[in-house]
Structures are given as structure tokens and as C-alpha cells.
Protein backbone atom coordinates (compact mmCIF):
# COMPACT_ATOMS: atom_id res chain seq x y z
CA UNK A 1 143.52 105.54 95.10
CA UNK A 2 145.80 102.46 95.63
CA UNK A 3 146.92 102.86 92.03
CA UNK A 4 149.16 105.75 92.54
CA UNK A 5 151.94 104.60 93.76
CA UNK A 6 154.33 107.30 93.73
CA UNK A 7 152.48 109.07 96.15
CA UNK A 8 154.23 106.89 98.74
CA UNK A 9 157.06 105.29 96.60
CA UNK A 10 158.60 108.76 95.78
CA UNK A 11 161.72 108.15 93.49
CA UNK A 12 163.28 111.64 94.14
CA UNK A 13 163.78 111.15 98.21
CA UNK A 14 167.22 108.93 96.97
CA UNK A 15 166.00 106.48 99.77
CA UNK A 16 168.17 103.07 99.70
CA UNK A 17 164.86 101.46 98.26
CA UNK A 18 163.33 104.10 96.93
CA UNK A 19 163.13 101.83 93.27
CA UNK A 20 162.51 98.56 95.17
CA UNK A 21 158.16 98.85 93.77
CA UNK A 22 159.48 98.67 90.56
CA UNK A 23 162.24 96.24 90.81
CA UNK A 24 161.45 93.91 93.38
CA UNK A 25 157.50 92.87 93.24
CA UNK A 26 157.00 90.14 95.51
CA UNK A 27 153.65 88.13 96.27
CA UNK A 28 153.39 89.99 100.29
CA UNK A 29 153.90 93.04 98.47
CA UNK A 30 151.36 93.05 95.45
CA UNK A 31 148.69 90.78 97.36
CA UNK A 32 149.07 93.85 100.10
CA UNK A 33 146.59 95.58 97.45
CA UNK A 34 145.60 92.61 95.13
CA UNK A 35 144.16 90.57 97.77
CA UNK A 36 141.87 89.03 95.62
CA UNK A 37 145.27 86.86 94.00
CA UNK A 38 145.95 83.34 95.59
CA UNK A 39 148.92 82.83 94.57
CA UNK A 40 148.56 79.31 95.83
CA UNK A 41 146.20 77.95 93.53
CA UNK A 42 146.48 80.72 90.77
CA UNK A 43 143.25 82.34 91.42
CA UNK A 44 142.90 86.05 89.18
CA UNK A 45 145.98 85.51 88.55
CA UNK A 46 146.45 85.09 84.79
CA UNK A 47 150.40 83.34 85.04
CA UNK A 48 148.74 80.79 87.15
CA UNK A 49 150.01 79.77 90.56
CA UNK A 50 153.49 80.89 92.29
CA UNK A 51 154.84 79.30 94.99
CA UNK A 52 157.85 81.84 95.19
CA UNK A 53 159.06 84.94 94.25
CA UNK A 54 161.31 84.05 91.80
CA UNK A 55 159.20 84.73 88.44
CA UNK A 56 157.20 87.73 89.35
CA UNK A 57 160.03 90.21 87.85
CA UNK A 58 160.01 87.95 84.51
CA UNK A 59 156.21 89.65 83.63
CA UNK A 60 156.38 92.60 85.89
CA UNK A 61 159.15 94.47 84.69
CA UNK A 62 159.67 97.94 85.46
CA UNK A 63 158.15 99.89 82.81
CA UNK A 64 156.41 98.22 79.34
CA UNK A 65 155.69 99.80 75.58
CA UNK A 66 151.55 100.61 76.63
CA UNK A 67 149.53 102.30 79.75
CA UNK A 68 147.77 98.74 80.96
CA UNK A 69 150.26 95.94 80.24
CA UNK A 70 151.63 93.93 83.12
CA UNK A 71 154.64 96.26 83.75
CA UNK A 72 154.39 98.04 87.56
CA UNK A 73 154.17 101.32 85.88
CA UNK A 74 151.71 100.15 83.35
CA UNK A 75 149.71 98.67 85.78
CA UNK A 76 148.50 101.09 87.82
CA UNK A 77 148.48 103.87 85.28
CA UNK A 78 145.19 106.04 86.92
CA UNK A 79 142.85 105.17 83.93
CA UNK A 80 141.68 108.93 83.44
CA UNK A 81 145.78 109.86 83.52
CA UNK A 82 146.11 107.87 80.28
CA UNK A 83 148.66 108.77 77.85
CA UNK A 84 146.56 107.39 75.41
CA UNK A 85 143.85 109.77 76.21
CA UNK A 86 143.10 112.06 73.25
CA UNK A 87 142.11 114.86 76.02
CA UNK A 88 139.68 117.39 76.23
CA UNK A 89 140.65 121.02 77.15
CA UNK A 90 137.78 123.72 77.79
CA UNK A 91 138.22 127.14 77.44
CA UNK A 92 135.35 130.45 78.13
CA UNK A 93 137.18 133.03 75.84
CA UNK A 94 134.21 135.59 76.17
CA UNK A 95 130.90 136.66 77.38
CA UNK A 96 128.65 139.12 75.77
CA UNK A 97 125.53 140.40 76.70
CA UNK A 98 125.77 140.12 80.19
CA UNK A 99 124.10 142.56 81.73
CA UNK A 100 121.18 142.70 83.97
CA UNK A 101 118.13 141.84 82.03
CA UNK A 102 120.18 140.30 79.22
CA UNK A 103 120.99 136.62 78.45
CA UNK A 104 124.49 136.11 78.08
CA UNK A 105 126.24 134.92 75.08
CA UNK A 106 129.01 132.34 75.73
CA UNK A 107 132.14 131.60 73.27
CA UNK A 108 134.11 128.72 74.35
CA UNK A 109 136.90 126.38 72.93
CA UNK A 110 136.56 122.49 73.17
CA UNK A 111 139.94 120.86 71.70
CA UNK A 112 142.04 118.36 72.63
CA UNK A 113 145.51 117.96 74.25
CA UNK A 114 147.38 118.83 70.76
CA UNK A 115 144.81 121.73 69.89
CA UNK A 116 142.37 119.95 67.84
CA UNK A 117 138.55 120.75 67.90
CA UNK A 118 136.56 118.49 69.75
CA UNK A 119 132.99 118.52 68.15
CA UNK A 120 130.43 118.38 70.81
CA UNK A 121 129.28 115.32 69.15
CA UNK A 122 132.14 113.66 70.62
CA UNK A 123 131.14 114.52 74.42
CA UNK A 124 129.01 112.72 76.86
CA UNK A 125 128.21 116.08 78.36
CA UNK A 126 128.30 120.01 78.13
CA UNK A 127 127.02 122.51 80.22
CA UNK A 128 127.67 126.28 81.59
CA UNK A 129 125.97 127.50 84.86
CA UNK A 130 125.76 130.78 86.09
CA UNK A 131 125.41 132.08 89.35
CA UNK A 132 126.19 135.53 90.99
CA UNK A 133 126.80 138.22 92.61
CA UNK A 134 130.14 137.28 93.59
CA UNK A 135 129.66 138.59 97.14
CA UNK A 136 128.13 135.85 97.83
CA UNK A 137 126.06 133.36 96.01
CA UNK A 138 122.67 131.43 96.95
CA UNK A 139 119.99 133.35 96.83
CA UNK A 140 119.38 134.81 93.14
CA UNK A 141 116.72 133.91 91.13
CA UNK A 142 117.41 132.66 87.53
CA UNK A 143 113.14 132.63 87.19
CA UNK A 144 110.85 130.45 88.85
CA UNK A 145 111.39 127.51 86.84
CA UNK A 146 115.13 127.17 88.33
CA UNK A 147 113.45 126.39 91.77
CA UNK A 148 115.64 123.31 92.12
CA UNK A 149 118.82 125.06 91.04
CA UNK A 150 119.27 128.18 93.77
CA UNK A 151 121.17 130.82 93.32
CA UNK A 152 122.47 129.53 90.34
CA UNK A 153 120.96 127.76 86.41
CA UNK A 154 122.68 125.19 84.66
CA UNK A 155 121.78 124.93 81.20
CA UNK A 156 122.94 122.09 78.93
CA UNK A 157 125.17 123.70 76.01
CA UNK A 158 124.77 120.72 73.34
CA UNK A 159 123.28 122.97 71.21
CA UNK A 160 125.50 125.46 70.86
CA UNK A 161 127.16 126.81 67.64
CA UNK A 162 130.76 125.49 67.00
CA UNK A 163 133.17 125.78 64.22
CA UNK A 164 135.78 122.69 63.32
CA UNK A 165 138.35 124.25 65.12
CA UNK A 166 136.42 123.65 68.23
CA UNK A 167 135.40 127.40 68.90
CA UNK A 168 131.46 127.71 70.09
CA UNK A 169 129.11 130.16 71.39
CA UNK A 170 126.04 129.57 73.29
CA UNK A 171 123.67 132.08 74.14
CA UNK A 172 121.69 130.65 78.05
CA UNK A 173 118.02 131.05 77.54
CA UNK A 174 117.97 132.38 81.22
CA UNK A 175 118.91 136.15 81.90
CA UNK A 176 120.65 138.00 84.31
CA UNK A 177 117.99 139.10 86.51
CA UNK A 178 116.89 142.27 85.70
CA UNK A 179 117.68 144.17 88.79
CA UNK A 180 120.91 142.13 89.24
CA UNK A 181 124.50 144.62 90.30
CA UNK A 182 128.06 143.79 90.64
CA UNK A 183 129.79 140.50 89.37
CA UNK A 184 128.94 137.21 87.84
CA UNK A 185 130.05 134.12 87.20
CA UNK A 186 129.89 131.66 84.39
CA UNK A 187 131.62 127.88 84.56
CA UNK A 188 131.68 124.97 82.35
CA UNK A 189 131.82 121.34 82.68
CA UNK A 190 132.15 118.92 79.56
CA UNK A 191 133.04 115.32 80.06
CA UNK A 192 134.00 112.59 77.02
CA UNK A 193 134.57 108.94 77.10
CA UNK A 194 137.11 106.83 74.73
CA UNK A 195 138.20 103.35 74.71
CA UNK A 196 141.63 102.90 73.73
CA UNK A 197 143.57 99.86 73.39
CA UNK A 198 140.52 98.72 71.15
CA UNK A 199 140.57 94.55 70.58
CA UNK A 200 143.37 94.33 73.03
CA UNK A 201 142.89 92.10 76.42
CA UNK A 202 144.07 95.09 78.28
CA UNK A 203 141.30 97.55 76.67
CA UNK A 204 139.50 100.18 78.72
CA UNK A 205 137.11 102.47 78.54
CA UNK A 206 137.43 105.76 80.05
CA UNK A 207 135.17 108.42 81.53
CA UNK A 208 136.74 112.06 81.94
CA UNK A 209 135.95 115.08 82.49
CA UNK A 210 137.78 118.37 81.21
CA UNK A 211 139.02 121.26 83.80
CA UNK A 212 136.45 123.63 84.68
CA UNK A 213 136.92 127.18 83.25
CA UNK A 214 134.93 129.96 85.08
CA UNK A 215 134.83 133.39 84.14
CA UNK A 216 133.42 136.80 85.87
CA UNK A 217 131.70 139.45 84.46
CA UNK A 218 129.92 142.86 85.17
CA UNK A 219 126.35 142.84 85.21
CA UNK A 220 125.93 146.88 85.60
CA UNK A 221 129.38 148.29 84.29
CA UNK A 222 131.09 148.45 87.71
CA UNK A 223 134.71 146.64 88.04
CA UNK A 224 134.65 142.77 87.89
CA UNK A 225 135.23 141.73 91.50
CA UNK A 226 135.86 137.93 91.10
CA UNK A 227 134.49 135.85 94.46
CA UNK A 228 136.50 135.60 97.40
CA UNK A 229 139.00 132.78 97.31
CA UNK A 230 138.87 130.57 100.44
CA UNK A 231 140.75 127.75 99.46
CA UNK A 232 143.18 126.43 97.11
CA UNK A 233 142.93 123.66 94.33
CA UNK A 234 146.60 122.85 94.53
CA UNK A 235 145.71 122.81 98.97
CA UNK A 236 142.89 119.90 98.12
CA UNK A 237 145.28 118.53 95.82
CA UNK A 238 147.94 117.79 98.07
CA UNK A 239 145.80 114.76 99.41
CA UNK A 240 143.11 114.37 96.58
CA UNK A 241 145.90 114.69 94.17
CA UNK A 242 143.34 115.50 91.09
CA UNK A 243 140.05 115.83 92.66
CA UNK A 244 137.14 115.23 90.58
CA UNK A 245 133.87 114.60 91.60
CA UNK A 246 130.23 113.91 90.06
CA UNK A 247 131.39 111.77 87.54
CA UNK A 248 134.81 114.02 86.44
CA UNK A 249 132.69 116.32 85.84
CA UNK A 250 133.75 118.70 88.35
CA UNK A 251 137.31 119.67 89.59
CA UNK A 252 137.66 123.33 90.44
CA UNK A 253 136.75 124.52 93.71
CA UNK A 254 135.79 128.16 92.08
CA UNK A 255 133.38 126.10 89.95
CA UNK A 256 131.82 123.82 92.85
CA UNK A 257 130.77 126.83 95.23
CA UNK A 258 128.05 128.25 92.55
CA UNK A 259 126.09 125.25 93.14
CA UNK A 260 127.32 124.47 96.85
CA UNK A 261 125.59 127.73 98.05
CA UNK A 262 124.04 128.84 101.03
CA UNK A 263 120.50 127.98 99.91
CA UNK A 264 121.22 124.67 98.63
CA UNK A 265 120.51 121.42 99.92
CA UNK A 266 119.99 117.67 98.63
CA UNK A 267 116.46 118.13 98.67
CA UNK A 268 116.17 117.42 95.21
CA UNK A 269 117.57 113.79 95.08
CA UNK A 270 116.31 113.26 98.41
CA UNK A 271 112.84 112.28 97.81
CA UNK A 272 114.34 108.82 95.46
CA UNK A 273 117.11 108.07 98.65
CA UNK A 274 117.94 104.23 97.97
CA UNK A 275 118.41 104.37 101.60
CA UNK A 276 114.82 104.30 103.71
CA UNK A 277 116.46 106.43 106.46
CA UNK A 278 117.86 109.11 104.17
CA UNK A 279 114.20 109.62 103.16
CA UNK A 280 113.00 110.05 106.71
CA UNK A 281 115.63 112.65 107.57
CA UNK A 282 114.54 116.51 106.08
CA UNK A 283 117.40 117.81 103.49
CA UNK A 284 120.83 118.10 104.35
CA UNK A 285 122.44 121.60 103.82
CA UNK A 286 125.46 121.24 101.17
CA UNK A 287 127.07 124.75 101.19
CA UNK A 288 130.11 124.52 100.87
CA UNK A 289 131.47 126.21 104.42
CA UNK A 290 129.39 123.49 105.99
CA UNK A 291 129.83 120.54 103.40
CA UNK A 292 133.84 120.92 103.35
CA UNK A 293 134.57 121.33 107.44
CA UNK A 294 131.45 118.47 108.14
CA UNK A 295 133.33 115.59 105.27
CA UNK A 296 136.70 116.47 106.80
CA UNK A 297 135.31 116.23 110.41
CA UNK A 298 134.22 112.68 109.54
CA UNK A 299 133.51 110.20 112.86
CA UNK A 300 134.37 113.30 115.23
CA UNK A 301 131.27 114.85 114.00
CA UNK A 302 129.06 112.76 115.88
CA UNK A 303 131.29 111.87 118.50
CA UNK A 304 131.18 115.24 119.54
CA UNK A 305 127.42 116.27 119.42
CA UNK A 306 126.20 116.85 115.95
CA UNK A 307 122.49 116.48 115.95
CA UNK A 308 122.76 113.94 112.73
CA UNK A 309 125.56 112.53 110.81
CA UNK A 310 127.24 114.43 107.28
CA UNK A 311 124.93 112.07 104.85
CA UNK A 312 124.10 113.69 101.50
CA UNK A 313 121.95 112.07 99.31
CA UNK A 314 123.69 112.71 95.22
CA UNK A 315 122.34 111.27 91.85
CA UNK A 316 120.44 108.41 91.65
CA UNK A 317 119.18 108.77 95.41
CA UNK A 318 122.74 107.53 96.51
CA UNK A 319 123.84 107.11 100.09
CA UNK A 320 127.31 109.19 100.37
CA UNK A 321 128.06 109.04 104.45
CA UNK A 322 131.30 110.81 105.83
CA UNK A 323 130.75 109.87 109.47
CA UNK A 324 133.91 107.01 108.62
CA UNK A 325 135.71 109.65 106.51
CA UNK A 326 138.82 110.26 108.73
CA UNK A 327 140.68 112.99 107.76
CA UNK A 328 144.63 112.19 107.16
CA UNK A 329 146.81 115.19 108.38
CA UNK A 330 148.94 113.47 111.89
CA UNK A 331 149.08 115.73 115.11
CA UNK A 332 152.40 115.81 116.48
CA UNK A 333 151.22 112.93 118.95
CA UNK A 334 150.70 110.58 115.82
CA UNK A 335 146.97 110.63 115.83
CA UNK A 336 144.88 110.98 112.80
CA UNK A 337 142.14 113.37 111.69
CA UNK A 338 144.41 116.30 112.69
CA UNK A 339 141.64 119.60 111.93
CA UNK A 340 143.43 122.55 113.61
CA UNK A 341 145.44 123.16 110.77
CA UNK A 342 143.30 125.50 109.01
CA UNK A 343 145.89 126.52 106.48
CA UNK A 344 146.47 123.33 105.18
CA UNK A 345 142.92 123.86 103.20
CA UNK A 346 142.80 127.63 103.28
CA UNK A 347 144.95 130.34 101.71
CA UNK A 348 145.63 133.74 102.25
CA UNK A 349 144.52 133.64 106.00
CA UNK A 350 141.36 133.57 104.89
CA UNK A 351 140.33 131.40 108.15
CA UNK A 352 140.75 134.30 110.00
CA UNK A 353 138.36 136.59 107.97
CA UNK A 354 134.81 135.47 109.57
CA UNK A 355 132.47 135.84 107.23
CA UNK A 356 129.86 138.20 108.85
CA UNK A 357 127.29 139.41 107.10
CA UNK A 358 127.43 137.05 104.64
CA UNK A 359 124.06 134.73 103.22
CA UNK A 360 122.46 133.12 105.65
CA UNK A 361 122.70 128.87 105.18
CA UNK A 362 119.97 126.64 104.81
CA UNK A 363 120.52 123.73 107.21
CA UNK A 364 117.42 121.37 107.69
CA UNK A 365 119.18 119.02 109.52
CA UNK A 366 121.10 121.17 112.26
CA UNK A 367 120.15 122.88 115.58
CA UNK A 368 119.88 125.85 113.75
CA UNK A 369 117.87 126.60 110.31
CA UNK A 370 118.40 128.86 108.98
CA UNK A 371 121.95 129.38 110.70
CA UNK A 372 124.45 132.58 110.21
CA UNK A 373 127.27 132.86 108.18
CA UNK A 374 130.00 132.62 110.75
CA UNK A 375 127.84 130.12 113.00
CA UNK A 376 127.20 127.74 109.78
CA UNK A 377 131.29 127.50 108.76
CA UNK A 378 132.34 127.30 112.51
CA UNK A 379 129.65 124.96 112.67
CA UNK A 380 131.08 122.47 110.17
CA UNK A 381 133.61 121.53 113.01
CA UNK A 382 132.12 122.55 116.38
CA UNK A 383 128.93 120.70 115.97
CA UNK A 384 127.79 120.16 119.47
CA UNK A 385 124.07 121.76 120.91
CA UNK A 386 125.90 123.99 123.68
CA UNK A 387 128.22 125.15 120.89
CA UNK A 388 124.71 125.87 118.74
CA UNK A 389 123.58 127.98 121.90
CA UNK A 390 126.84 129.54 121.47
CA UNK A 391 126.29 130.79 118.32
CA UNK A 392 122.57 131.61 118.79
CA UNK A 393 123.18 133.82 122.24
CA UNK A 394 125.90 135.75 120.29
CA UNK A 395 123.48 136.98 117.59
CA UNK A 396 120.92 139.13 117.49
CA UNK A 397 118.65 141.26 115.02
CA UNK A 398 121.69 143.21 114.07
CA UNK A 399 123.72 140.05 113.23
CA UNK A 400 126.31 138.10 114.42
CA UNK A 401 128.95 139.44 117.10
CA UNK A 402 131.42 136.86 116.40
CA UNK A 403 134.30 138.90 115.82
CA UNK A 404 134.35 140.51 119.04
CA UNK A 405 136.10 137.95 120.71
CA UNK A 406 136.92 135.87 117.40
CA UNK A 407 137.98 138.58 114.91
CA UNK A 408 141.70 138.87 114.05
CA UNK A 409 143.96 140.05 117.38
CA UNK A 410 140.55 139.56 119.42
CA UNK A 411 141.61 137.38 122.72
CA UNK A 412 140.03 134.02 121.08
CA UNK A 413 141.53 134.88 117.81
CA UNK A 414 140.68 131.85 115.00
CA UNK A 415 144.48 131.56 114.64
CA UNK A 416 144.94 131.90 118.24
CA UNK A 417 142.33 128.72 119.44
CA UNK A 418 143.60 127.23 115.98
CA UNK A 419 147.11 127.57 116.96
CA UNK A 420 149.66 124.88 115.42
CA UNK A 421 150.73 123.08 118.84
């Protein structure tokens, strides 16, 4: 996002012109970005035409009185970053009822950045989901009307019952299935839109979505085992910077893997594709393990032998293609779309634990469907057919034998092929 300019232009590094963005715009600089401004003839640019730098500073000072006046900090305020946002803050502060045959009973807080209730009224959207056991997600039934949803329901929470200071409970009209053991989880996403700066030339209206709370609870009385963590928020956030996706709605990479399961696909938006292809291709698998390494992987995924490219077909039958994603991180030889360095995504060496055993992932479009746990992750990144063989001569009836040679200290260790250089 071009508008945050700090992630380059870092004031703290006390470079000679670390200040120059805000003190010096010029025409080379801001048409760099704004190349939709001829400054020759004045065109989208409201102070008309300008020959020279001289003037620019005289409207684009430093810093102004409002988020969205002409001022270079103003400017490129990220609209959902607003200071002038009232805010919407979601919190689960309890389930009841959640055991195995039961339907769980939800209270949650919707308030604002000072506290305040937020009545529901005031929300584009609110809805839990739960999904479970933590183990590993994808293949529990919610009832046969949640065929589109598996291993996890989403319910829509607009009906639950609040209180003014923004405290609600909703009880889901799906239960826990009744021979369900262990964990589960339930998350929430609730997203609002405001205009502020209402009358004003610089007015905007803002879609956002609040941070997704999750919460785990027993189903059968044993100890709450939260699901494994894989990766780190703050990790994606080092290039996403505040990664939201689906329309703000979701932001929280404990929240995303309930529906980003092993038995998911895009099968359900599929069918309306606004792209002919799309609909001639079968489903493309979206678990996460696969979804994650195949986005990041971008134009190497095809360049190196995956049987079709990373498209997933989203809301509205829209075409979302990573084959031109290229992944940022520089080798030490300069060259983009760096993947060896696992750790920059995952935490607690958690690349090294293979995940053996684990649900099986549906993957329509691959060599392999269904493909095994350790086979489907690897096979985010090492997408070729021989690779596939790979993978399919090293497992048998019994399961995958992956760690043999790949487990931790094994000769082809993951941090050991994955080694940093």
C-alpha cells in the first residue's frame, strides 16, 4: 500500500534525509506514485499546473489540523487507520454450554475505542463460527445443512441479545456434535462503516473491520488444549503490516485456519467464476498449509512444475491469481522471492515439526487428491510431478514416512535443506 510511507521513509534511522518526504515534495517525487498528475497542464491536480518545484511545499506542508487534507501526513493517512475512526473493539468474554451435544452460548463485548457500546445496529456485519477439535480442524460435521461450511458453521450473530454497554450473548443454533472430545474453538468477525469528515471535499467513507477474538473451550471436561500455533500475526505483519482480508473482516491467523481447513476448497463460489476458465478447472484446495506456501510461491509455482496455477475463486465468483505474486524477502545474491527462510513466517520451529498424522487435504486441482498432511504443506512449495511421486512412494497404508529422513536431526533435516545460506 503506496500510502504508507513510513514503511520506507523511517524517521528513527537519523538518515541525513530521513525528513526530506515531508519537507521537500517535489513533482518526480509525488508523480513517482501519483502518476495520474500532469503537472504540465494541471490535470487531477486541483492547484492547477506547476512548472517547478517551487510551490508544492506552500499546500503540502508537513503535517495539517485533519486525516485527509493536503498535508504529506494527511494525505496518505491509510483510510481504515483514521484517527477519526470511532473504532470497533470485539471481545468473547465467555462460552457456556459447550459441550458435546449442546449449543453454545456466546457473551461478547462490541464497544468502541473509548469503551462505549456499539449497538449491533451500528455494524455492517456480525458473526461467530465454530470449528474444532483443535487437533486439527476440517472434517467435523456441524449437521448436514453446513455442507458448504466443513469442518466448521458460521452463523450470523445480528440477533443476539445486547445491553447499552455493548455486552451480548448469542446462543448458535448449531451444536457441538454429539460425540465431539477435546477442544473447540469459537471466533468472531464484526465489521462497521462511518463517513467522517461529513460535507467536507475531503470526506470518506470507511469500511473496517474489528480484530478477531477466538476463544477455546472443552467439549467433554478434559483440559483446553488451544490449536497448534504455526505462525505469527506480528511474522505476517512485518510485510502485510495490518493484514486484513475479505473485506476487513478477517485479520487473525488463529481465526482464518477454522475456515482454511483441510477439507475446504472454493467449490462454493466456483460454480459463478466471472472468469470462463476458473469454471472449467475442478475446486482449488484453500487449506491453509497449502494456500499460505502456494500465494508466497507466486510465479515459481509454475515455473517449477505445478500441475495448475494458485487461482482461488472468492465472493462474487472473483478471479484472485498469485502466479505474479512475488514474494519480497532478498537472498543474499539480491534476488527476490527469497522462500528458504521458513522462520520468517513460522515461530517456535514449528517448520521443523512435520505434521504427520494430521487430516488429510482436499486438493482437486493437484497430482494428488486427496494428499497427506506432510505431502500437502511441503507441497505448497515443491510443486513439481516427480516431487508428487516423491511424496506418494514414501507413503503407504500406515501413513506417511516423512520424518525418517525429514524429521528433526534426520540427514535431510527441514532446517538442514532450509538452511539460511
Amino acid at each position: 500500500m503506496a500510502q504508507r510511507c513510513t514503511v520506507c521513509h523511517d524517521r528513527t534511522t537519523k538518515a541525513a534525509q530521513a525528513t526530506a518526504y515531508l519537507i521537500k515534495p517535489t513533482r518526480a517525487a509525488c508523480g513517482a506514485c501519483h502518476d495520474d498528475v500532469n503537472f504540465a497542464n494541471g490535470a487531477n491536480h486541483p492547484a492547477g499546473p506547476q512548472l517547478n518545484d517551487n510551490r508544492c511545499s506552500t499546500c503540502h506542508i508537513p503535517q495539517g489540523a485533519s486525516d485527509f487534507d493536503a498535508s504529506i501526513v494527511g494525505a496518505h493517512v491509510v483510510p481504515t487507520e483514521s484517527s477519526l475512526l470511532s473504532g470497533l473493539v470485539a471481545t468473547i468474554r465467555n462460552i457456556t454450554n459447550g459441550t458435546a451435544g449442546n449449543t453454545p452460548a456466546v457473551t461478547f463485548t462490541l464497544t468502541n475505542t473509548k469503551g462505549n457500546g456499539v449497538p449491533i445496529s451500528a455494524l455492517d456485519s456480525l458473526s461467530l463460527t465454530m470449528a474444532g477439535p483443535t487437533t486439527d480442524y476440517g472434517y467435523t460435521s456441524f449437521g448436514p445443512d453446513t455442507a458448504s461450511t466443513p469442518g466448521y458453521v458460521t452463523e450470523s450473530a445480528t440477533k443476539a441479545s445486547c445491553g447499552a454497554d455493548g455486552t451480548c450473548v448469542y446462543t448458535f443454533t448449531h451444536a457441538v456434535p454429539a460425540s465431539a472430545t477435546g477442544t473447540y474453538e469459537i471466533g468472531l468477525e464484526a465489521r462497521r462503516t462511518e463517513t467522517v469528515l461529513a460535507g467536507a471535499p475531503n470526506q470518506h467513507t470507511i469500511q473496517y473491520g474489528a480484530a478477531n477474538p477466538v476463544s477455546y473451550f472443552s467439549v467433554d471436561g478434559s483440559t483446553v488444549a488451544p490449536r497448534r500455533t504455526v505462525v505469527a500475526l506480528s511474522n505476517c505483519n512485518q510485510c502485510h503490516v495490518a493484514l486484513s482480508l475479505h473485506g476487513t473482516l478477517r485479520n487473525n491467523t488463529e481465526y482464518c485456519v477454522m475456515c482454511h481447513n483441510p477439507s475446504n476448497t472454493d467449490a462454493t463460489d466456483r460454480a459463478s467464476a466471472i472468469v470462463a476458465a476458473d469454471k472449467a478447472l475442478p475446486p482449488q484446495g484453500i487449506d491453509f498449509n497449502l494456500l499460505v506456501h502456494r500465494i508466497h510461491l507466486g510465479p515459481n509455482a509454475t515455473a517449477d512444475g505445478a500441475k495448475n496455477p494458485c487461482i482461488v475463486v472468492g465472493f462474487g465468483g472473483s478471479h484472485n491469481d498469485s502466479s505474479t505474486t512475488l514474494y519480497p524477502p532478498f537472498s543474499p545474491a539480491g534476488a527476490a522471492g527469497d522462500t528458504r527462510n521458513c522462520s520468517l513466517c513460522h515461530v517456535n520451529g514449528s517448520e521443523r515439526n512435520l505434521p504427520v498424522g494430521l487430516n488429510r487435504m482436499v486438493d482437486p486441482q493437484g497430482w494428488i487428491n486427496p494428499n497427506q498432511a506432510t505431502a500437502a504443506a511441503c507441497g505448497g512449495c515443491h510443486t513439481s510431478k516427480p516431487e508428487a511421486s516423491h511424496f506418494l512412494a514414501n507413503t503407504t497404508e500406515l501413513g506417511e514416512s516423512c520424518t525418517v529422513c525429514h524429521g528433526s536431526g534426520s540427514a535431510y533435516a527441514v532446517d538442514r535443506v532450509h538452511a539460511q545460506y
